[in-house]
PDB file of N, CA and C in Angstrom:
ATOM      1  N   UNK A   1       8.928  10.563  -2.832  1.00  0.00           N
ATOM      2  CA  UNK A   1       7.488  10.450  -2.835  1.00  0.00           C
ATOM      3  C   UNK A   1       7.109   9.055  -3.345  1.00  0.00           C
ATOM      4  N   UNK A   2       6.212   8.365  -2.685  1.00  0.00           N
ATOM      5  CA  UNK A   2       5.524   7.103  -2.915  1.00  0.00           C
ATOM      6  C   UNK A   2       4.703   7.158  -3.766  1.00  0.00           C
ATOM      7  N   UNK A   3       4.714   6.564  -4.892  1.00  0.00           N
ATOM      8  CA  UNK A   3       3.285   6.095  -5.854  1.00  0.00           C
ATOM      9  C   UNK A   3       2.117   5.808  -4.971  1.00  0.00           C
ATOM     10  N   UNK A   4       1.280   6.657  -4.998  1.00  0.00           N
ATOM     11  CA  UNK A   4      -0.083   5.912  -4.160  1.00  0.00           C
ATOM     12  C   UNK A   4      -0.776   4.505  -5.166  1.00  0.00           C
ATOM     13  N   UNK A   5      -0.513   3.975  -6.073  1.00  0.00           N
ATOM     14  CA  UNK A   5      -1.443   3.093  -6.699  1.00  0.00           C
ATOM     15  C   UNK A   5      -0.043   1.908  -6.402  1.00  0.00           C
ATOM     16  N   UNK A   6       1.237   1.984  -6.226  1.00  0.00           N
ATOM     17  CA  UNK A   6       1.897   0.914  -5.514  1.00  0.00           C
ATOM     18  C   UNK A   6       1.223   0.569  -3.951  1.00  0.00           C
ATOM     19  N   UNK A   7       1.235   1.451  -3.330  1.00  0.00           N
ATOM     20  CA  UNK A   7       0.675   1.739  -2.071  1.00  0.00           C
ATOM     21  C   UNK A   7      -0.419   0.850  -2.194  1.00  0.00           C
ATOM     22  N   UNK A   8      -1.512   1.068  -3.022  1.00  0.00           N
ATOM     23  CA  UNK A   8      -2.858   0.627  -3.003  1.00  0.00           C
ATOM     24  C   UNK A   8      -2.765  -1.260  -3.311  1.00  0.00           C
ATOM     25  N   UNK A   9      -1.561  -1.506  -3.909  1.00  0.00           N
ATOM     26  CA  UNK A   9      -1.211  -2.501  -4.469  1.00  0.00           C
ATOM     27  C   UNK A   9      -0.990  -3.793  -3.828  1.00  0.00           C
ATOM     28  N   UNK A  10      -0.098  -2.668  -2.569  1.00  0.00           N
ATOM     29  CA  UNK A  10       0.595  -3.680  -1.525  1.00  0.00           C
ATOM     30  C   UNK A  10      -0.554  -4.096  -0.279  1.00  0.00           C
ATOM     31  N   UNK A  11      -1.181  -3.133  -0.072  1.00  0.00           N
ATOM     32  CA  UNK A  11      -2.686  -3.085   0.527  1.00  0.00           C
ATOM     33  C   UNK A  11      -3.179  -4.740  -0.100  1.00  0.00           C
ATOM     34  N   UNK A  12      -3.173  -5.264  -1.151  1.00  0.00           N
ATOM     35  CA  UNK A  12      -3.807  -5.597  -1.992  1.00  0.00           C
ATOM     36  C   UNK A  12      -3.262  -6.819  -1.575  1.00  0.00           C
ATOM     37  N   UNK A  13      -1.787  -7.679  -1.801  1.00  0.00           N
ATOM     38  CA  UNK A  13      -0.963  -8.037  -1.700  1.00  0.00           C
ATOM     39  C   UNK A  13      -1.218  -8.493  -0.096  1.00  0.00           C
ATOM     40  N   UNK A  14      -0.861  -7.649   1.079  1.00  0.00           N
ATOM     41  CA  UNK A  14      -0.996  -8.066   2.431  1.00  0.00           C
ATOM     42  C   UNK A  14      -2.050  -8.939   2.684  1.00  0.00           C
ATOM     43  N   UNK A  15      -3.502  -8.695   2.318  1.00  0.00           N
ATOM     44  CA  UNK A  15      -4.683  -9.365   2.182  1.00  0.00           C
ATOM     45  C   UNK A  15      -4.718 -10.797   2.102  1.00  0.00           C
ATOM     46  N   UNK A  16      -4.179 -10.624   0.102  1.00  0.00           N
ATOM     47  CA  UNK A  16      -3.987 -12.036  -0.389  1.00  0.00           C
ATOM     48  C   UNK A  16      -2.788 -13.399   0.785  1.00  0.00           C
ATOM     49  N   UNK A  17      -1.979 -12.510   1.326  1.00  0.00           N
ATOM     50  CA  UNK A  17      -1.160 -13.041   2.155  1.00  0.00           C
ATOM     51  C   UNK A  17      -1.418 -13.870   3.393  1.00  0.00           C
ATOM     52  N   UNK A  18      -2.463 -12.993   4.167  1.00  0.00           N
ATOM     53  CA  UNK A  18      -3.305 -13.311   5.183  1.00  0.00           C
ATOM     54  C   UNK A  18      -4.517 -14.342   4.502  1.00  0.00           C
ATOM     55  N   UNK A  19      -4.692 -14.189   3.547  1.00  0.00           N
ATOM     56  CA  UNK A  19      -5.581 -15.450   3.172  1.00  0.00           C
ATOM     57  C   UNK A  19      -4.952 -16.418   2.655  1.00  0.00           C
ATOM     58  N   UNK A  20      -3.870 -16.968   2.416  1.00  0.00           N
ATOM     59  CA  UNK A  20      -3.132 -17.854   2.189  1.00  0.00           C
ATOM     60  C   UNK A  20      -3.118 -18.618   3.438  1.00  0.00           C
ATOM     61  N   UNK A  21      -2.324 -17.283   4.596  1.00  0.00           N
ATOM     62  CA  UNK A  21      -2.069 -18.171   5.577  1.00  0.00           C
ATOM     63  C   UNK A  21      -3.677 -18.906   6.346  1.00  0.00           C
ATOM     64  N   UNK A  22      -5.225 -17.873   6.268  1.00  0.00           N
ATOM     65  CA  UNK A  22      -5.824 -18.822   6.404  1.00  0.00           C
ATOM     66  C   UNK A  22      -6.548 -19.837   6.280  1.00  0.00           C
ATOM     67  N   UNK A  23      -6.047 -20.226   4.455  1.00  0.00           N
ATOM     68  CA  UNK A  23      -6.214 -20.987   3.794  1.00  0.00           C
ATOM     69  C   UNK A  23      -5.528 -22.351   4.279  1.00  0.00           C
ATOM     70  N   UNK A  24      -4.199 -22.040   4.698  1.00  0.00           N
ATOM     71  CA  UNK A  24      -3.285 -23.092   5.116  1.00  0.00           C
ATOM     72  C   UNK A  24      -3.500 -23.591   6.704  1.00  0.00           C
ATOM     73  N   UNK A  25      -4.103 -23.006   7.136  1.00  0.00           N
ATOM     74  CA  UNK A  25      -4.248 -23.100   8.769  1.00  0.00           C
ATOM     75  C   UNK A  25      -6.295 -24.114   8.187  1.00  0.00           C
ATOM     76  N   UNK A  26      -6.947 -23.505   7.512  1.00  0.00           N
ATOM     77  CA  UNK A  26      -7.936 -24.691   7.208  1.00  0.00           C
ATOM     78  C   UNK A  26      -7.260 -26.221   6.786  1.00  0.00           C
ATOM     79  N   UNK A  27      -6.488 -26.167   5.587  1.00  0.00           N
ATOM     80  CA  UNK A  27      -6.322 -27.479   5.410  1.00  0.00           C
ATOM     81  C   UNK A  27      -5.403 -28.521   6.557  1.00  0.00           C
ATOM     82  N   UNK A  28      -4.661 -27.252   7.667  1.00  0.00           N
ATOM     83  CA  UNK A  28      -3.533 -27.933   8.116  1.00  0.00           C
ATOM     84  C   UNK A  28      -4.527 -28.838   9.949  1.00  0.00           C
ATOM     85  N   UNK A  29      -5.658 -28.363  10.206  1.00  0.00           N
ATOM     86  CA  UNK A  29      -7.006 -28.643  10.568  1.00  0.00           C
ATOM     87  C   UNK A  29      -7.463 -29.586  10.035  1.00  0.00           C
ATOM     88  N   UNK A  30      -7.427 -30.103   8.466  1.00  0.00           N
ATOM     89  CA  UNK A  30      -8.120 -30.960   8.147  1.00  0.00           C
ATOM     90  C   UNK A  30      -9.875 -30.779   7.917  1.00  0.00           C
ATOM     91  N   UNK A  31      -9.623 -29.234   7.914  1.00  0.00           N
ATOM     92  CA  UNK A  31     -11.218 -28.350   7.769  1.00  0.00           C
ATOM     93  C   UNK A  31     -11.537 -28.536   6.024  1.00  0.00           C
ATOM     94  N   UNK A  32     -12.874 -29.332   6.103  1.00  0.00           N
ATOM     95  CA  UNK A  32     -13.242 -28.770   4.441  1.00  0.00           C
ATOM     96  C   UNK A  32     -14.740 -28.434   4.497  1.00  0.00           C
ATOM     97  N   UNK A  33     -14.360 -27.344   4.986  1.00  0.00           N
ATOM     98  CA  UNK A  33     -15.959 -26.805   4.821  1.00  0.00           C
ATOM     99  C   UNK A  33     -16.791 -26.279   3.708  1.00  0.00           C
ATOM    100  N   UNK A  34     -17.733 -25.889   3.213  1.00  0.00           N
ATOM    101  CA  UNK A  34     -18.329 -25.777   1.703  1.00  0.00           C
ATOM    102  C   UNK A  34     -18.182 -23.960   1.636  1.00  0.00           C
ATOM    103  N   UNK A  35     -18.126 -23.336   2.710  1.00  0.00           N
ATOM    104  CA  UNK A  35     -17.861 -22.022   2.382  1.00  0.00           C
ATOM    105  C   UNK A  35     -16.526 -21.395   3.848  1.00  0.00           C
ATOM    106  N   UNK A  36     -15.576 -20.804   3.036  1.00  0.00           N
ATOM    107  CA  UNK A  36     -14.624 -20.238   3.976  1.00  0.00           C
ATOM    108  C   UNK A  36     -15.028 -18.534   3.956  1.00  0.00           C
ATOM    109  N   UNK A  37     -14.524 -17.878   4.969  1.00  0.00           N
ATOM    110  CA  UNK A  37     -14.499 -16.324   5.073  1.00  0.00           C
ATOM    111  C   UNK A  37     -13.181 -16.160   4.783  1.00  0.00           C
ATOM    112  N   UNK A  38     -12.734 -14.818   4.164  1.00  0.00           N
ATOM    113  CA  UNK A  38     -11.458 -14.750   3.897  1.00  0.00           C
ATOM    114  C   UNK A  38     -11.991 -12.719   3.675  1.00  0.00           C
ATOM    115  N   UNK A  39     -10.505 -12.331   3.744  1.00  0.00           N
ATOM    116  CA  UNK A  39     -10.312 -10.712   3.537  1.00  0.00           C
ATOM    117  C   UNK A  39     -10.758 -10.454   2.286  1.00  0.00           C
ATOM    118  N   UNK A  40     -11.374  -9.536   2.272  1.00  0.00           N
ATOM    119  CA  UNK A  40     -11.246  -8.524   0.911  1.00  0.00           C
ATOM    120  C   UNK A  40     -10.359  -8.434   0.459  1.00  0.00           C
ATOM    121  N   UNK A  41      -9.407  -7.932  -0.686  1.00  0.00           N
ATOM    122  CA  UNK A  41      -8.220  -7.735  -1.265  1.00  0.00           C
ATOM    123  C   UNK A  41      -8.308  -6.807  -1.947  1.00  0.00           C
ATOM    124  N   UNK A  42      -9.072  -5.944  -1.544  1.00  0.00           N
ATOM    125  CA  UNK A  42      -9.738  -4.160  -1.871  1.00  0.00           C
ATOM    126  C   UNK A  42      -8.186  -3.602  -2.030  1.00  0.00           C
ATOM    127  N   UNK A  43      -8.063  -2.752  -2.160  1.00  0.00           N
ATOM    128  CA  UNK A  43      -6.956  -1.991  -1.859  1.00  0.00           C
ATOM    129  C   UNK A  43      -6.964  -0.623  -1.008  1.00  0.00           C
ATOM    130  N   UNK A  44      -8.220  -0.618  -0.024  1.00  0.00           N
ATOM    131  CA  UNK A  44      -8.554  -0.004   1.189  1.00  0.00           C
ATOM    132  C   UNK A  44      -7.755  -0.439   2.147  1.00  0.00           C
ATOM    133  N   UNK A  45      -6.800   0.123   2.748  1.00  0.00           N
ATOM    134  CA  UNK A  45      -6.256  -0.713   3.728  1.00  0.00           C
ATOM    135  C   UNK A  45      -7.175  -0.732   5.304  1.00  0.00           C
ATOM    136  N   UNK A  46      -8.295   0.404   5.354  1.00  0.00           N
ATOM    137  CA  UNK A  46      -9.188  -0.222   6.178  1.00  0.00           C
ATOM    138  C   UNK A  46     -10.101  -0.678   6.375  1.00  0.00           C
ATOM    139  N   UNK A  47     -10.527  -1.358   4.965  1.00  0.00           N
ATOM    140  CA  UNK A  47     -11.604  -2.666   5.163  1.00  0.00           C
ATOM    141  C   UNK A  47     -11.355  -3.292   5.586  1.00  0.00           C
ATOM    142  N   UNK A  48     -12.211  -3.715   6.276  1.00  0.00           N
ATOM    143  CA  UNK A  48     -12.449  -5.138   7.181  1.00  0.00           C
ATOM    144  C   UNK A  48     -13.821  -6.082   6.481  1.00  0.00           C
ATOM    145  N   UNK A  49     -14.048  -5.904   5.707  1.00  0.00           N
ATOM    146  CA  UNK A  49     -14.863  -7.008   4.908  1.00  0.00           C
ATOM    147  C   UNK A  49     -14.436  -8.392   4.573  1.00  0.00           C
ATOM    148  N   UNK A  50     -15.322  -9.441   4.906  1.00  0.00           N
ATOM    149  CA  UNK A  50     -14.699 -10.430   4.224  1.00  0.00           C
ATOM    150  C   UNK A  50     -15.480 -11.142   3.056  1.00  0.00           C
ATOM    151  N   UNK A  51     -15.062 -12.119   2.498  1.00  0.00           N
ATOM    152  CA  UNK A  51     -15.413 -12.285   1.092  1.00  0.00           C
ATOM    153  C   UNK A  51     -15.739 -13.835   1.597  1.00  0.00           C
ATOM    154  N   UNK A  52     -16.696 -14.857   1.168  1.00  0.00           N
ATOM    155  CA  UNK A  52     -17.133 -15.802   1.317  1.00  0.00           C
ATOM    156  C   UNK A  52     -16.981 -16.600  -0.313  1.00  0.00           C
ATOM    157  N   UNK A  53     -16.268 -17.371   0.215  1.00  0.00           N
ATOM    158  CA  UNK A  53     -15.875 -18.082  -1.476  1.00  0.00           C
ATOM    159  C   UNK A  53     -15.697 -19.762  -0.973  1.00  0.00           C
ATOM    160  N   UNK A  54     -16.078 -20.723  -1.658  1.00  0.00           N
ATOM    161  CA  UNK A  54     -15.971 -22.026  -1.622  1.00  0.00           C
ATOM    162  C   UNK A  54     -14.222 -22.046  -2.057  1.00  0.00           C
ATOM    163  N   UNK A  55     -14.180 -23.850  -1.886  1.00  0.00           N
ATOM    164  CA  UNK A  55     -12.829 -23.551  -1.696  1.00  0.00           C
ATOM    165  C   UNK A  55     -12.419 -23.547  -3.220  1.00  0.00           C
ATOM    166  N   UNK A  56     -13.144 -24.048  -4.356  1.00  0.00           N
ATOM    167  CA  UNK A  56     -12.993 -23.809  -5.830  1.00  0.00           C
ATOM    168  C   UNK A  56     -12.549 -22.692  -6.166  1.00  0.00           C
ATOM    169  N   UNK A  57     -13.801 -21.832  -5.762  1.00  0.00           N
ATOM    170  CA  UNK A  57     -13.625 -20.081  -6.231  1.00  0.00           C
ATOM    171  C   UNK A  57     -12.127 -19.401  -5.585  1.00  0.00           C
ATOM    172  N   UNK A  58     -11.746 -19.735  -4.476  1.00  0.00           N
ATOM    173  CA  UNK A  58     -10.802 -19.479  -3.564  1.00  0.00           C
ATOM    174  C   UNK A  58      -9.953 -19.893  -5.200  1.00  0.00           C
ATOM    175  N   UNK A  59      -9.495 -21.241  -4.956  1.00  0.00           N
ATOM    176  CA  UNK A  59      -8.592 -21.699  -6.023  1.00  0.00           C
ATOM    177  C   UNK A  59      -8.392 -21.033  -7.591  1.00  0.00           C
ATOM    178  N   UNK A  60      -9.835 -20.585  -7.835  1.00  0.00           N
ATOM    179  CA  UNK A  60      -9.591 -19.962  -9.031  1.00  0.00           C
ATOM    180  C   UNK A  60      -9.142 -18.559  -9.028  1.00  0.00           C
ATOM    181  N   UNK A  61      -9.613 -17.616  -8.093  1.00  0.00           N
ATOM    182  CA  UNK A  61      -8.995 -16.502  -7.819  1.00  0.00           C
ATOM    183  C   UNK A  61      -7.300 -16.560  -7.656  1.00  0.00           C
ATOM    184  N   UNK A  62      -6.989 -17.671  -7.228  1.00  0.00           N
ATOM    185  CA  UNK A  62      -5.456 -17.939  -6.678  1.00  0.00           C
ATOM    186  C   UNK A  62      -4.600 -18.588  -8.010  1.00  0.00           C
ATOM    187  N   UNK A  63      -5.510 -19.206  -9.284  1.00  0.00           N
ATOM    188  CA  UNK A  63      -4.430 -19.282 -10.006  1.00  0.00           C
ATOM    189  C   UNK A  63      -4.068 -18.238 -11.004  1.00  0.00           C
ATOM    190  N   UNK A  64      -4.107 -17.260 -10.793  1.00  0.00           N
ATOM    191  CA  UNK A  64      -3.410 -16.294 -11.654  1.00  0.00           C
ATOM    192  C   UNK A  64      -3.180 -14.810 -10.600  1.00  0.00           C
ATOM    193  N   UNK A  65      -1.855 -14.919 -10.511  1.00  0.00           N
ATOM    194  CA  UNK A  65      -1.285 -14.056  -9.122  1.00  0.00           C
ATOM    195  C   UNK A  65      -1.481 -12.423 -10.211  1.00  0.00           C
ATOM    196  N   UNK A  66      -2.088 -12.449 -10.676  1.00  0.00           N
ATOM    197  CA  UNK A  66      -2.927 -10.844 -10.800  1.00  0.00           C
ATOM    198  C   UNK A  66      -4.240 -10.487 -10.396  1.00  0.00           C
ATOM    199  N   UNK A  67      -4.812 -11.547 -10.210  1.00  0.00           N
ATOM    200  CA  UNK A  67      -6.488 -11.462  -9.831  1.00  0.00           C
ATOM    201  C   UNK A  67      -6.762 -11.451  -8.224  1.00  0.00           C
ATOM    202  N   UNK A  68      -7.495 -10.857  -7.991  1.00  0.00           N
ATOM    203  CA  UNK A  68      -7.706 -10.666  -6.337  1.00  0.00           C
ATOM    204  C   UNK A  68      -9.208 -10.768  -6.194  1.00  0.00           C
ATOM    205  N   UNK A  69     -10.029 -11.480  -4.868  1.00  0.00           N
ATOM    206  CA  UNK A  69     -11.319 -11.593  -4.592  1.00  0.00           C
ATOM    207  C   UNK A  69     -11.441 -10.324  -3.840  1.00  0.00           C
ATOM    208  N   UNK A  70     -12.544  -9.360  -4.112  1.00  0.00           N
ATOM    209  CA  UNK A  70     -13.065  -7.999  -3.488  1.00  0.00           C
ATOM    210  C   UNK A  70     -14.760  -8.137  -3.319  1.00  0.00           C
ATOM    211  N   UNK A  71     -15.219  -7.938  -2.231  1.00  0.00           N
ATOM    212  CA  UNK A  71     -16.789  -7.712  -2.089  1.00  0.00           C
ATOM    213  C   UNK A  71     -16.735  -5.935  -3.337  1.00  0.00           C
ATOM    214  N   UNK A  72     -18.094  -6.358  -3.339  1.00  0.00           N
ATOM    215  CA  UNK A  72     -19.075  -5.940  -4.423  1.00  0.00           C
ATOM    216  C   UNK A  72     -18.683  -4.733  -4.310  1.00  0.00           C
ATOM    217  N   UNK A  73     -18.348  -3.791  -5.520  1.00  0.00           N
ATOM    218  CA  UNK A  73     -18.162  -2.492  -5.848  1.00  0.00           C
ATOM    219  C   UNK A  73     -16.897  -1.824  -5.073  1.00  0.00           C
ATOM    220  N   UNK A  74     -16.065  -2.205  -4.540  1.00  0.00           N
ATOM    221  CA  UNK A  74     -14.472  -2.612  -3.832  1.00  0.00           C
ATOM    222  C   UNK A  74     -13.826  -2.723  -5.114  1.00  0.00           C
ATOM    223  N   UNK A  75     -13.316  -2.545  -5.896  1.00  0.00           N
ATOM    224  CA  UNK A  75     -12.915  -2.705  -7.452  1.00  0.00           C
ATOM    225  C   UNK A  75     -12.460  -0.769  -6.902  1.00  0.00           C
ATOM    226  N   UNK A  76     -11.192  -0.981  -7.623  1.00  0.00           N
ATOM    227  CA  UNK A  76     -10.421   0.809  -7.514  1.00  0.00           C
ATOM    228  C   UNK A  76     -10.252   0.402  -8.991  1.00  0.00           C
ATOM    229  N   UNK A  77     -10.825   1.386  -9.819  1.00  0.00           N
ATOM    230  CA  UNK A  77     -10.444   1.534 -11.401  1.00  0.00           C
ATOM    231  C   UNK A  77      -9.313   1.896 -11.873  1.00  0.00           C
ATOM    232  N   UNK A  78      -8.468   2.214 -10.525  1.00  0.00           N
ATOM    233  CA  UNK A  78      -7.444   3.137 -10.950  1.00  0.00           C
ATOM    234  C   UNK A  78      -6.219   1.820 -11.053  1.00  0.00           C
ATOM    235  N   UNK A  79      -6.406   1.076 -10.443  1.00  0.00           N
ATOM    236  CA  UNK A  79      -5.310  -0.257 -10.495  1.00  0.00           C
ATOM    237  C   UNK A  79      -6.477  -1.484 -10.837  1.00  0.00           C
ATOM    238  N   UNK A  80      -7.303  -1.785 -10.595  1.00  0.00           N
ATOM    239  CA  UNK A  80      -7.941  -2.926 -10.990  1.00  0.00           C
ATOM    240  C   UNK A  80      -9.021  -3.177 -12.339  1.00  0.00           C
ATOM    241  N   UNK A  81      -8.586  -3.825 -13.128  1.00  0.00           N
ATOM    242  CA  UNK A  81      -9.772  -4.103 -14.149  1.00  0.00           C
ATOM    243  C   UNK A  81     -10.692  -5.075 -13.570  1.00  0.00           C
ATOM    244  N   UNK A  82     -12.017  -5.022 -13.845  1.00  0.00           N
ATOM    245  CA  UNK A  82     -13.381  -5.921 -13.082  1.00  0.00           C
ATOM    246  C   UNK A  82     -12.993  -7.055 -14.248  1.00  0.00           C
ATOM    247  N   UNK A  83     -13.008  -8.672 -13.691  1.00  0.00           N
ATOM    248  CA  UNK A  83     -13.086  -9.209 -14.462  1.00  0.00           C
ATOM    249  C   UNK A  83     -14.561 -10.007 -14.635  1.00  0.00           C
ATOM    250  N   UNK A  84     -14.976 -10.474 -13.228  1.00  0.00           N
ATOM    251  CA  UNK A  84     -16.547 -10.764 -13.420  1.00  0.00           C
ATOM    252  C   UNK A  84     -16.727 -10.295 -12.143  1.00  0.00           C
ATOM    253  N   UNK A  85     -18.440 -10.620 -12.118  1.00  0.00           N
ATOM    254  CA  UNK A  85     -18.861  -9.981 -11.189  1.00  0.00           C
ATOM    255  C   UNK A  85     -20.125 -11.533 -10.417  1.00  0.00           C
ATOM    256  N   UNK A  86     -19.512 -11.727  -8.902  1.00  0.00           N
ATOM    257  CA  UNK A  86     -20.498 -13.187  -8.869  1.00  0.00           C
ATOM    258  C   UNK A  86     -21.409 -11.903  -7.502  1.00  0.00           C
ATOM    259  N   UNK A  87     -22.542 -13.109  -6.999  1.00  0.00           N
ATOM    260  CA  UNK A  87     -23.293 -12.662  -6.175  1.00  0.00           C
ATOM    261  C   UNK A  87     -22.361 -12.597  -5.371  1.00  0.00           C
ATOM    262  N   UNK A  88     -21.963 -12.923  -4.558  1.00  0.00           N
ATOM    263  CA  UNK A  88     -21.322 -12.736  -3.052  1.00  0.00           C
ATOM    264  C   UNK A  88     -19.319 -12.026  -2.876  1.00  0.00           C
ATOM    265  N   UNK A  89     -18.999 -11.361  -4.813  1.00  0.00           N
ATOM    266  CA  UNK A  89     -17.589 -10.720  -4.416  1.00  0.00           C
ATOM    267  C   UNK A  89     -17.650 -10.186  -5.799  1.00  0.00           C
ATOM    268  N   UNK A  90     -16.609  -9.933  -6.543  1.00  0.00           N
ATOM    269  CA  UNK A  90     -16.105  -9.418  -7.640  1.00  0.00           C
ATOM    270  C   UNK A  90     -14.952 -10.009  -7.801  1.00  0.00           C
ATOM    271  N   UNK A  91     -13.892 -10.159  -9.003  1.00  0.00           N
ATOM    272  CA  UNK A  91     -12.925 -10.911  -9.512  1.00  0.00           C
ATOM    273  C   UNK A  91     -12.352  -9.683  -9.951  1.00  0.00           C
ATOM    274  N   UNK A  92     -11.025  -9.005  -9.842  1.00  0.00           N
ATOM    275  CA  UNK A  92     -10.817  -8.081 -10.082  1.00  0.00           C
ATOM    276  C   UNK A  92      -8.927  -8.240 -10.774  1.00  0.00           C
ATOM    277  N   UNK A  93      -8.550  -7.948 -11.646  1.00  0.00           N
ATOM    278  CA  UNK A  93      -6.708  -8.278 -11.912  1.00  0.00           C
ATOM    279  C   UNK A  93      -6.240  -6.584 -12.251  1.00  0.00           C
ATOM    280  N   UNK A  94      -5.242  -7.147 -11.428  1.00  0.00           N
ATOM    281  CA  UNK A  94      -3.937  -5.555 -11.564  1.00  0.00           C
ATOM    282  C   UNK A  94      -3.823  -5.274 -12.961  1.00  0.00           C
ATOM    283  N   UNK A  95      -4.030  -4.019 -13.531  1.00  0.00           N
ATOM    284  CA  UNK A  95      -3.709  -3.114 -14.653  1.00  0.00           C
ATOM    285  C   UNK A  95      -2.546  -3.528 -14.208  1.00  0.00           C
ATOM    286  N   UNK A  96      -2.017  -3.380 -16.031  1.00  0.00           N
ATOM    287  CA  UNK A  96      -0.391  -3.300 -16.369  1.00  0.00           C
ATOM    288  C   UNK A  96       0.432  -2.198 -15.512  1.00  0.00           C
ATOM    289  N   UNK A  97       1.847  -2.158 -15.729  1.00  0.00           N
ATOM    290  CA  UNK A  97       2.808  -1.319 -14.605  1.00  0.00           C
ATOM    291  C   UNK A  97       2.902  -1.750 -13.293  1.00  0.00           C
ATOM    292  N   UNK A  98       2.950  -0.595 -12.931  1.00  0.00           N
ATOM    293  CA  UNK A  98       3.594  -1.171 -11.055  1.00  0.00           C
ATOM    294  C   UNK A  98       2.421  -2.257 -10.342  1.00  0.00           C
ATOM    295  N   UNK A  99       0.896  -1.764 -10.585  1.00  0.00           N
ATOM    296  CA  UNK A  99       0.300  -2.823  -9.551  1.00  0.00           C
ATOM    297  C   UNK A  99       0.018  -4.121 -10.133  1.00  0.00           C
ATOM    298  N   UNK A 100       0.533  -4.385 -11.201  1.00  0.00           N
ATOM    299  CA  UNK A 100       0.188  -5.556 -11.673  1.00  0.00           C
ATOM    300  C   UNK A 100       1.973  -6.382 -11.528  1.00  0.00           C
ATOM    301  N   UNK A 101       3.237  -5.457 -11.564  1.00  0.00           N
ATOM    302  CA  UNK A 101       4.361  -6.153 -11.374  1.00  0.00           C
ATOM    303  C   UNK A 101       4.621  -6.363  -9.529  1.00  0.00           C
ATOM    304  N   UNK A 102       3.775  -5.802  -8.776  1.00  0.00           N
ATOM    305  CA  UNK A 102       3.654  -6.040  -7.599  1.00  0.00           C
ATOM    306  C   UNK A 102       3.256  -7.095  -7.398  1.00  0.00           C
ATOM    307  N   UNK A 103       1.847  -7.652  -7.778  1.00  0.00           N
ATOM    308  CA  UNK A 103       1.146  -9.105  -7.736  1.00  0.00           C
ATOM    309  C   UNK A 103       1.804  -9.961  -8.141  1.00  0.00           C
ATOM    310  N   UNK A 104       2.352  -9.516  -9.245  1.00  0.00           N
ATOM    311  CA  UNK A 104       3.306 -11.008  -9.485  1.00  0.00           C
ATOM    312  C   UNK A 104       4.590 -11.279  -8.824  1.00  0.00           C
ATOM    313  N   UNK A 105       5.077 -10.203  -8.430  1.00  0.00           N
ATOM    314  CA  UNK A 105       6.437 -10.487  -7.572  1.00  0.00           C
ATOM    315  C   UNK A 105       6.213 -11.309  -6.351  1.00  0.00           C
ATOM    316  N   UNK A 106       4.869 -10.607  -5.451  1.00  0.00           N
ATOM    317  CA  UNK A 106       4.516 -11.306  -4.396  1.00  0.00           C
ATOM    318  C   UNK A 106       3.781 -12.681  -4.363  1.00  0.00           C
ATOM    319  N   UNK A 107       3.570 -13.178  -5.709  1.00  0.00           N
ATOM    320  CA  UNK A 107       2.309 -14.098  -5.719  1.00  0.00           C
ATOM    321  C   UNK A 107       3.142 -15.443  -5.012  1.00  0.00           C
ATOM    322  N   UNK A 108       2.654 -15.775  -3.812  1.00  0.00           N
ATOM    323  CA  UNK A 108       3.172 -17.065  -3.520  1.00  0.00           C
ATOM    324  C   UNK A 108       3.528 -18.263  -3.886  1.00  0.00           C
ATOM    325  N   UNK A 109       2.217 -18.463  -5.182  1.00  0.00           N
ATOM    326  CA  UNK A 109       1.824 -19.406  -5.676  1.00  0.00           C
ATOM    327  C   UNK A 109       2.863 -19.250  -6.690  1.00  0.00           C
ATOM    328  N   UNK A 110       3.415 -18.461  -7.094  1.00  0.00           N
ATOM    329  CA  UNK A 110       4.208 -18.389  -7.976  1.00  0.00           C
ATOM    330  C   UNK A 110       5.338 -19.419  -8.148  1.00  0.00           C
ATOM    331  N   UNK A 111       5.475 -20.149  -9.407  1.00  0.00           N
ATOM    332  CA  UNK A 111       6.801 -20.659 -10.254  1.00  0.00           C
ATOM    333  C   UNK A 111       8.352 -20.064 -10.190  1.00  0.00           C
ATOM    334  N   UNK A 112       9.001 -21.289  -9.025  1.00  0.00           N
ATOM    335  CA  UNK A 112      10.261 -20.415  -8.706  1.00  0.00           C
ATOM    336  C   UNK A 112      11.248 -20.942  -9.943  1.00  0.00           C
TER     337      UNK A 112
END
């Protein structure tokens, strides 16, 4: 039997992944636009929402591979603590245990 809050985790994880890559496909364009669209990082695996973040906010969500960008009230209490709350998403980091040792295993950005 599968942990559903790993489950919810990796949901979480795939997101951040896909916004990397179209983070990297903007700069590799030579795109600097003042606002990008990017996925939710809900842990719904069928949202389709996206989250509108400059490329700062992008960056700050991305330096700490526990925190994930989620539109508004997208926050699962059951794996995510709210860390702030802006007009246009929520800032949300993996509770301790599995969904928070998930984020960091996968975090790209991560220190090899």
């Amino acid at each position: 039997m599968t942990d559903w809050r790993a489950d919810e985790a990796r949901n979480e994880v795939r997101s951040r992944s896909t916004n990397e890559w179209i983070q990297a496909a903007h700069d590799s364009f030579g795109e600097s636009n003042d606002m990008d669209r990017y996925l939710c990082e809900c842990s719904d695996m069928r949202c389709a929402s996206t989250v509108t973040l400059t490329r700062s906010e992008y960056e700050a969500v991305r330096a700490d591979g526990h925190t994930f960008a989620v539109m508004l009230n997208h926050e699962n209490p059951e794996i995510d603590a709210l860390v702030a709350e802006y007009p246009r998403y929520s800032l949300v980091a993996k509770l301790p245990g599995t969904p928070a040792s998930i984020a960091n295993a996968s975090d790209p950005r991560r220190p090899t």
